[in-house]
PDB file of N, CA and C in Angstrom:
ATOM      1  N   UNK A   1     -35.544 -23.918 -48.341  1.00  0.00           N
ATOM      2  CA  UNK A   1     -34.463 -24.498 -47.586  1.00  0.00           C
ATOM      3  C   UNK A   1     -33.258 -23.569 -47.668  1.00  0.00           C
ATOM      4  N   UNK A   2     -32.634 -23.433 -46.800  1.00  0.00           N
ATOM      5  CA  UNK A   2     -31.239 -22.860 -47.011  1.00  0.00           C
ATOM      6  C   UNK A   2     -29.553 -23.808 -46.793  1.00  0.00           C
ATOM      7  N   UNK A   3     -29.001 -23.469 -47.061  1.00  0.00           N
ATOM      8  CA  UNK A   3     -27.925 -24.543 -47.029  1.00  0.00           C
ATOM      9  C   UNK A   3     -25.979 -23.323 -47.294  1.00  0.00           C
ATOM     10  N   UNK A   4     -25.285 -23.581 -46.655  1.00  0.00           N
ATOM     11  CA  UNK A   4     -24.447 -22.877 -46.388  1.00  0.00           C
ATOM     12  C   UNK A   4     -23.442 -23.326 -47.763  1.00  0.00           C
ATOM     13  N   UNK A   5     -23.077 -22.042 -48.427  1.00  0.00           N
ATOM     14  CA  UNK A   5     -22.307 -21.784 -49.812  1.00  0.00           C
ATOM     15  C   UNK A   5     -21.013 -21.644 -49.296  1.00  0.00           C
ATOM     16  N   UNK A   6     -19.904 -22.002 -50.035  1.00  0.00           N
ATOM     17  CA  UNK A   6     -19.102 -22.102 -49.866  1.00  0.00           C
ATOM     18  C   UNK A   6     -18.037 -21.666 -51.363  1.00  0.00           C
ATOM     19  N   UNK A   7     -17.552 -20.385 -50.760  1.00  0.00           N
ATOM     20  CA  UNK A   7     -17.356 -19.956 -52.283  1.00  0.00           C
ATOM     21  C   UNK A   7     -16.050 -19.073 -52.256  1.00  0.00           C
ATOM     22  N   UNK A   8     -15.653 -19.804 -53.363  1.00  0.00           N
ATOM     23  CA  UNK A   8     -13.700 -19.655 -53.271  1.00  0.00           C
ATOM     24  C   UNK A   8     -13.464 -19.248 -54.721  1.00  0.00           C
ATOM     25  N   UNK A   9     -12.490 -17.969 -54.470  1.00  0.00           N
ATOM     26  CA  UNK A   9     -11.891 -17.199 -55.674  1.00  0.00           C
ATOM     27  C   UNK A   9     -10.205 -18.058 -56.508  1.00  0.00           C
ATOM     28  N   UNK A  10     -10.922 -18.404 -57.394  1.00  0.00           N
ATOM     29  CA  UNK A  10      -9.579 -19.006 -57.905  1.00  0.00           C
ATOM     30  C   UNK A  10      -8.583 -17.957 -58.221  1.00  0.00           C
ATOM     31  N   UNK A  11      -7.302 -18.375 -59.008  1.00  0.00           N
ATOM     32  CA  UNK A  11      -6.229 -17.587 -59.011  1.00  0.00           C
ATOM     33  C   UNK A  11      -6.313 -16.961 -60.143  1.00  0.00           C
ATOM     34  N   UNK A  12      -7.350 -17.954 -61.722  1.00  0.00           N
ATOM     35  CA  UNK A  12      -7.707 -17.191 -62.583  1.00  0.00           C
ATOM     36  C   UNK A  12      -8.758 -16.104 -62.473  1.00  0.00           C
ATOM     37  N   UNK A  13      -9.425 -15.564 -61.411  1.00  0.00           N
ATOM     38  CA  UNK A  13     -10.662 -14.823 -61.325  1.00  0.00           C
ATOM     39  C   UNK A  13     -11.797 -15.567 -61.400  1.00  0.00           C
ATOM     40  N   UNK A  14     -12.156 -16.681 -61.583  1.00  0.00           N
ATOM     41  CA  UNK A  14     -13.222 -17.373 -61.621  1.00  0.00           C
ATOM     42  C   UNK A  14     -13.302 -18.060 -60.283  1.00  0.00           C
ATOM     43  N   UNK A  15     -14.613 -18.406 -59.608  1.00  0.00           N
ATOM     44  CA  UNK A  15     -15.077 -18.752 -58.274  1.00  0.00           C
ATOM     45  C   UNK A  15     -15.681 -19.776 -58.470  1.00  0.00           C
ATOM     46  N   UNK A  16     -15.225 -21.285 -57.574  1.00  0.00           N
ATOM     47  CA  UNK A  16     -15.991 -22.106 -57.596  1.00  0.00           C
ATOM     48  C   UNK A  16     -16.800 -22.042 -56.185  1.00  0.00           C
ATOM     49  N   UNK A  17     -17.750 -22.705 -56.328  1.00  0.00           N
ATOM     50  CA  UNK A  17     -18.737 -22.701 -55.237  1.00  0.00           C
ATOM     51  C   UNK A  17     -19.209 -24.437 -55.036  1.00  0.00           C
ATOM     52  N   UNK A  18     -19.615 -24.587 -53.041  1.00  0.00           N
ATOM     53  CA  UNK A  18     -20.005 -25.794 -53.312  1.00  0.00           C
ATOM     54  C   UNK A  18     -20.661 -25.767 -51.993  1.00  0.00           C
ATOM     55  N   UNK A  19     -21.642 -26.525 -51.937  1.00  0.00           N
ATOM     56  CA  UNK A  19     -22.171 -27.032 -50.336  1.00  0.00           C
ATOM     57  C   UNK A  19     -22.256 -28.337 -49.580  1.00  0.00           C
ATOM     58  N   UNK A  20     -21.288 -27.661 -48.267  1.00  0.00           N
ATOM     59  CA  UNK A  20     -20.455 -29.068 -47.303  1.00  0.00           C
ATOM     60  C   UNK A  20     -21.530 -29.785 -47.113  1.00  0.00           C
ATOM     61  N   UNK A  21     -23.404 -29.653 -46.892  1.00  0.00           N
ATOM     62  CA  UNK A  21     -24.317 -30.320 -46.472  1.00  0.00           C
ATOM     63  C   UNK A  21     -24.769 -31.440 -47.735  1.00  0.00           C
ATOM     64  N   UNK A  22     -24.336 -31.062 -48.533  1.00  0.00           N
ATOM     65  CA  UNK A  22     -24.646 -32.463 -50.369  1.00  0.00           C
ATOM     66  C   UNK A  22     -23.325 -32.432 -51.142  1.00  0.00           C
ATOM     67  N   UNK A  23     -23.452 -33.599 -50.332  1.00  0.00           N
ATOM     68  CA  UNK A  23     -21.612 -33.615 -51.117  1.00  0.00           C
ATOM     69  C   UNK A  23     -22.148 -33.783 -52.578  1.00  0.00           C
ATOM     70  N   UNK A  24     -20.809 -33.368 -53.089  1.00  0.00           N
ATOM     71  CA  UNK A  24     -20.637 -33.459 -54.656  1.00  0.00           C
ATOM     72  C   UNK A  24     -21.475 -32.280 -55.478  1.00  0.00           C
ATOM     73  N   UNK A  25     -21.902 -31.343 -54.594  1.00  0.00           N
ATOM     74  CA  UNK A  25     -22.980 -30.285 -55.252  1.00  0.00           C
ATOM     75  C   UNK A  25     -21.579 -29.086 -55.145  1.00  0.00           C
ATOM     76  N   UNK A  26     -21.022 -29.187 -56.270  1.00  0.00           N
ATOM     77  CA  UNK A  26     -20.033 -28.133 -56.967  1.00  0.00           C
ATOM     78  C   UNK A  26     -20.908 -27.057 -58.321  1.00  0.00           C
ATOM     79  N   UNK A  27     -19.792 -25.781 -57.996  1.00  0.00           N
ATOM     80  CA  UNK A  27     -21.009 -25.505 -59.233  1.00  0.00           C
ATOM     81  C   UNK A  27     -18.928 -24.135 -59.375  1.00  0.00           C
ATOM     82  N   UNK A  28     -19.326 -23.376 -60.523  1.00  0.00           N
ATOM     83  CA  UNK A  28     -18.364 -22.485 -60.798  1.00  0.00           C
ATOM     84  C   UNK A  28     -19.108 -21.231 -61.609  1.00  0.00           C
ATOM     85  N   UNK A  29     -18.349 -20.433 -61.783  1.00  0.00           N
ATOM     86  CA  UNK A  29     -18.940 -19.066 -62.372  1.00  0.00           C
ATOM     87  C   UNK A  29     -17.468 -18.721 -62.499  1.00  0.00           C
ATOM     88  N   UNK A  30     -18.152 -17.164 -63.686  1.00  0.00           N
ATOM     89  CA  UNK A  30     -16.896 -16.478 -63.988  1.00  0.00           C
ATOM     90  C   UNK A  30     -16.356 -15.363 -63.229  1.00  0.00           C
ATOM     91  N   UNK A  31     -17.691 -14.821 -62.284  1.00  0.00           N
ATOM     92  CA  UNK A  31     -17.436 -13.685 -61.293  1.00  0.00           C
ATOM     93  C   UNK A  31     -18.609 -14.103 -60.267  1.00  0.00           C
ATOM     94  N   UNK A  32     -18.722 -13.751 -59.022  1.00  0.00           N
ATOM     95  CA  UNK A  32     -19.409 -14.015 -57.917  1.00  0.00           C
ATOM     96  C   UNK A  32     -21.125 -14.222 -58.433  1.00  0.00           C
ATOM     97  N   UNK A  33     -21.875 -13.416 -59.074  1.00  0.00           N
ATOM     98  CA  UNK A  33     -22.962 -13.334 -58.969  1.00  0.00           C
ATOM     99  C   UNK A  33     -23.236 -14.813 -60.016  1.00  0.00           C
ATOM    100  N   UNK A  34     -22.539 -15.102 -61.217  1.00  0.00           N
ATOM    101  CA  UNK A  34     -22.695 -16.092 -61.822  1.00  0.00           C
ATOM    102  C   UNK A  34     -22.650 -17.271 -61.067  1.00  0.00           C
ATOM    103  N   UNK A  35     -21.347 -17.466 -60.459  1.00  0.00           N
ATOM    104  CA  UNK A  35     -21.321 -18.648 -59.465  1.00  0.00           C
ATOM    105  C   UNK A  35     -21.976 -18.844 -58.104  1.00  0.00           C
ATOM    106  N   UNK A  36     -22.490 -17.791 -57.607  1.00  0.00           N
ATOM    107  CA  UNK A  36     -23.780 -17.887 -56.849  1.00  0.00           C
ATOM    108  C   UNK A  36     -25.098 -18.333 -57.415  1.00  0.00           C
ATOM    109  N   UNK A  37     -25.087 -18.285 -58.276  1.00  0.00           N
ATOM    110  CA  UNK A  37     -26.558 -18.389 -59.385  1.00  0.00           C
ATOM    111  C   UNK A  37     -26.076 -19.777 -59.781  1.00  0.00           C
ATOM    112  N   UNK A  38     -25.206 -19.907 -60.660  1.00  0.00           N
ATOM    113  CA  UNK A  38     -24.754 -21.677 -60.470  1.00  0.00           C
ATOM    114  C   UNK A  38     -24.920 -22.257 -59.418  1.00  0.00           C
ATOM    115  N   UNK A  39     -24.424 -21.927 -58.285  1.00  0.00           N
ATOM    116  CA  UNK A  39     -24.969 -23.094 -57.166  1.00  0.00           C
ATOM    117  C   UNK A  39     -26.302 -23.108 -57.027  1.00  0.00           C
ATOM    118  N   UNK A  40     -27.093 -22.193 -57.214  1.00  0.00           N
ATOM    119  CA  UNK A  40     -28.324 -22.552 -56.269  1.00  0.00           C
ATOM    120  C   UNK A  40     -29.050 -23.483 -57.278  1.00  0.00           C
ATOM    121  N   UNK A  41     -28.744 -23.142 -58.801  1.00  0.00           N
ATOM    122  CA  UNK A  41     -29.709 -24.219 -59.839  1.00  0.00           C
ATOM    123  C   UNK A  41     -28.721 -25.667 -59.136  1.00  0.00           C
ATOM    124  N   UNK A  42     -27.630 -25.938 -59.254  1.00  0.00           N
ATOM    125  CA  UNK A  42     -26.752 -26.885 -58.763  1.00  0.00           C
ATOM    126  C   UNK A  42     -27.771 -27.420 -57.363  1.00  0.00           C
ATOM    127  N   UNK A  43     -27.915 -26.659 -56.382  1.00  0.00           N
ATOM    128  CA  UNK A  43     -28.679 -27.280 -55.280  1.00  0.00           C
ATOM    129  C   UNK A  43     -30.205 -27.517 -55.795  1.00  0.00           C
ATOM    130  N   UNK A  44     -30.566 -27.007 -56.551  1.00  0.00           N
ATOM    131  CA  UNK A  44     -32.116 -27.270 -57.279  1.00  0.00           C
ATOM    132  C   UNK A  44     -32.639 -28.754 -57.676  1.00  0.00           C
ATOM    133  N   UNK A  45     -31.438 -28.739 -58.402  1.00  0.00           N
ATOM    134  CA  UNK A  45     -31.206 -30.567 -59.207  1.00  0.00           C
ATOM    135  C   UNK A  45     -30.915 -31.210 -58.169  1.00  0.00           C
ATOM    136  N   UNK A  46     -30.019 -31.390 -57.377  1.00  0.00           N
ATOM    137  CA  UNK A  46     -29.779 -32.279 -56.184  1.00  0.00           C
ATOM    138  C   UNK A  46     -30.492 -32.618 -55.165  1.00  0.00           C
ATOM    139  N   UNK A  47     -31.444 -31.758 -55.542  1.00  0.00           N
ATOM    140  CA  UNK A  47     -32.990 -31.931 -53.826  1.00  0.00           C
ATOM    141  C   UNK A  47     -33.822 -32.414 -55.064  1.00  0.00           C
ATOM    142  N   UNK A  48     -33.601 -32.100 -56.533  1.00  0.00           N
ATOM    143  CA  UNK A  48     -34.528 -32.849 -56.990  1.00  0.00           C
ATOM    144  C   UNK A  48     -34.326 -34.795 -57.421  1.00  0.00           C
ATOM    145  N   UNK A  49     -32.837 -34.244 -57.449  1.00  0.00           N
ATOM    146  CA  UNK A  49     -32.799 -35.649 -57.903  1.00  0.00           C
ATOM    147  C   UNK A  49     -33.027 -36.746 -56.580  1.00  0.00           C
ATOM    148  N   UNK A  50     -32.404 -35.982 -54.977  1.00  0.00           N
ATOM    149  CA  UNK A  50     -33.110 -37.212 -54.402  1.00  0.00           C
ATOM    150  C   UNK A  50     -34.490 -37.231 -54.032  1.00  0.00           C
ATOM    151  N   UNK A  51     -35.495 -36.186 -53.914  1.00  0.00           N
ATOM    152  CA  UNK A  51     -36.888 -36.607 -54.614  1.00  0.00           C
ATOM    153  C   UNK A  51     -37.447 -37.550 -55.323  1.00  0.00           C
ATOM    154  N   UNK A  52     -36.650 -37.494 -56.659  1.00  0.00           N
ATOM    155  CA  UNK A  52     -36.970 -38.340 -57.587  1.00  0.00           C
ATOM    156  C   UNK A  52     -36.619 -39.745 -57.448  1.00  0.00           C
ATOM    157  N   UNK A  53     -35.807 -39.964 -56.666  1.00  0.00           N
ATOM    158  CA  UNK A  53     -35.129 -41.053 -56.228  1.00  0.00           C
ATOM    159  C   UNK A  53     -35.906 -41.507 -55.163  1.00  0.00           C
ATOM    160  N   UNK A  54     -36.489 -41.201 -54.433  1.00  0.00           N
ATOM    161  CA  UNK A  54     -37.059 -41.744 -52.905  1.00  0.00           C
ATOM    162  C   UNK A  54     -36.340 -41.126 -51.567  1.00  0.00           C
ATOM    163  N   UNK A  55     -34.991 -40.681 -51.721  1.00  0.00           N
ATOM    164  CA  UNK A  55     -34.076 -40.373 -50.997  1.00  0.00           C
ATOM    165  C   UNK A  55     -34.714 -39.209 -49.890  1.00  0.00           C
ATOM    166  N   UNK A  56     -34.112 -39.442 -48.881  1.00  0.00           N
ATOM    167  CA  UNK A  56     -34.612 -37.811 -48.059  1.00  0.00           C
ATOM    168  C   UNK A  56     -33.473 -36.991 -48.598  1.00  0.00           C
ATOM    169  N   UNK A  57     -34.403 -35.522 -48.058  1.00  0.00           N
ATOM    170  CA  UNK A  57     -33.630 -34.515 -48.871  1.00  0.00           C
ATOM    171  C   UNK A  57     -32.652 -34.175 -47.665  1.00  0.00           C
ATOM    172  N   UNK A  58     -31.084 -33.836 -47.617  1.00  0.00           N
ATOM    173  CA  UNK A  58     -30.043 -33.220 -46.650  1.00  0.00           C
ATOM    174  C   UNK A  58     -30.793 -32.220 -45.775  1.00  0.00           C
ATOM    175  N   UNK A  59     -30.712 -32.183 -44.911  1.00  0.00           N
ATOM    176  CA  UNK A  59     -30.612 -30.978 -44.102  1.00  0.00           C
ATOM    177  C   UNK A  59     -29.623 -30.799 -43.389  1.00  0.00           C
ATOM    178  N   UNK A  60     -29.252 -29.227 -43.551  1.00  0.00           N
ATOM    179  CA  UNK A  60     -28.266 -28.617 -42.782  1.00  0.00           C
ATOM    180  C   UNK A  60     -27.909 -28.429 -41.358  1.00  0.00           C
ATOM    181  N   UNK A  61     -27.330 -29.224 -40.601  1.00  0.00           N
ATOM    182  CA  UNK A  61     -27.164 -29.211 -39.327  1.00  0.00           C
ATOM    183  C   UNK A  61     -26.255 -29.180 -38.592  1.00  0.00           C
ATOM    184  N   UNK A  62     -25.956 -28.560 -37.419  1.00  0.00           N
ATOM    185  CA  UNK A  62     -24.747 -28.586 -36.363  1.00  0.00           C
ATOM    186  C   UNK A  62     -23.485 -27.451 -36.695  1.00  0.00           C
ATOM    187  N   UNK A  63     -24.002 -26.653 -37.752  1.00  0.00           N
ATOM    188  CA  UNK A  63     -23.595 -25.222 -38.030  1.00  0.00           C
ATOM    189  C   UNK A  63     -23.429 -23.996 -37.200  1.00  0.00           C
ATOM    190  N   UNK A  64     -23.200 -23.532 -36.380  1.00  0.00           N
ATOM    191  CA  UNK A  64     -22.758 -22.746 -35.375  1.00  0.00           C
ATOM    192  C   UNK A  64     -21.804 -21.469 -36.192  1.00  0.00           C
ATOM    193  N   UNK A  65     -22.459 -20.059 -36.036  1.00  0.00           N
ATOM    194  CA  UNK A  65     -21.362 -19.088 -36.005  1.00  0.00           C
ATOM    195  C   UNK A  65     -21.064 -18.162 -35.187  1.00  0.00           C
ATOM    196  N   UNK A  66     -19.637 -17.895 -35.328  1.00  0.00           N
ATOM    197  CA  UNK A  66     -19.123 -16.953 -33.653  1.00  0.00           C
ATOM    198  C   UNK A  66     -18.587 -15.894 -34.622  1.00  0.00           C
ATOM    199  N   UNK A  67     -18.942 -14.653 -34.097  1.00  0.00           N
ATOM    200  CA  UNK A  67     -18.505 -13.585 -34.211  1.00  0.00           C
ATOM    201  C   UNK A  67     -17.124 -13.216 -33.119  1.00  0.00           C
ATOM    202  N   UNK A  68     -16.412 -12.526 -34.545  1.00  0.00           N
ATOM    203  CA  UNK A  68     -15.256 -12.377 -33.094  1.00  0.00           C
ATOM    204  C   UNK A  68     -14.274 -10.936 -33.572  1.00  0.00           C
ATOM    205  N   UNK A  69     -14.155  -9.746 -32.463  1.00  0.00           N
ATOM    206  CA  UNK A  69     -13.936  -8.729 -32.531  1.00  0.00           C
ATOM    207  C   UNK A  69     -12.534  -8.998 -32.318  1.00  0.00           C
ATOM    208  N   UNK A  70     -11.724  -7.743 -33.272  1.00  0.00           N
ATOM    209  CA  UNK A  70     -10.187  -7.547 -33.362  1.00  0.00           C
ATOM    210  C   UNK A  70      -9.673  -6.702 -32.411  1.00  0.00           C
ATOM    211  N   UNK A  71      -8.558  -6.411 -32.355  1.00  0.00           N
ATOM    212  CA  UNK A  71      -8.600  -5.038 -31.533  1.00  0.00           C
ATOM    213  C   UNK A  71      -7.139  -4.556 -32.146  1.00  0.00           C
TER     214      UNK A  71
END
């Protein structure tokens, strides 16, 4: 599955990360590659827990991106 990261540099140098498609799936690190790696175990548990639950799992939808040139 893929699911769109969302990942913001705090003011101390540390990055939290989160995805708009499962709410409440926050995750943080101390530099990018950590907090990329935190989210995805973060999204791991959350498709598992609604598995485990009966729940359907989120899917990502109605995401659209535009490229757009400067001049």
């Amino acid at each position: 599955m893929r699911y769109t990261v969302i990942l913001e540099q705090e003011e101390d140098g540390g990055y939290v990360t989160s995805v708009p498609a499962l709410p409440g799936c926050v995750s943080q690190g101390d530099n990018r590659d950590e907090a990329l790696a935190n989210i995805q175990e973060a999204i791991k548990l959350y498709l598992d827990d609604c598995i485990d639950a009966g729940e359907p799992v989120p899917l990502e939808a109605g995401r659209e991106f535009v490229d757009v040139d400067t001049a």
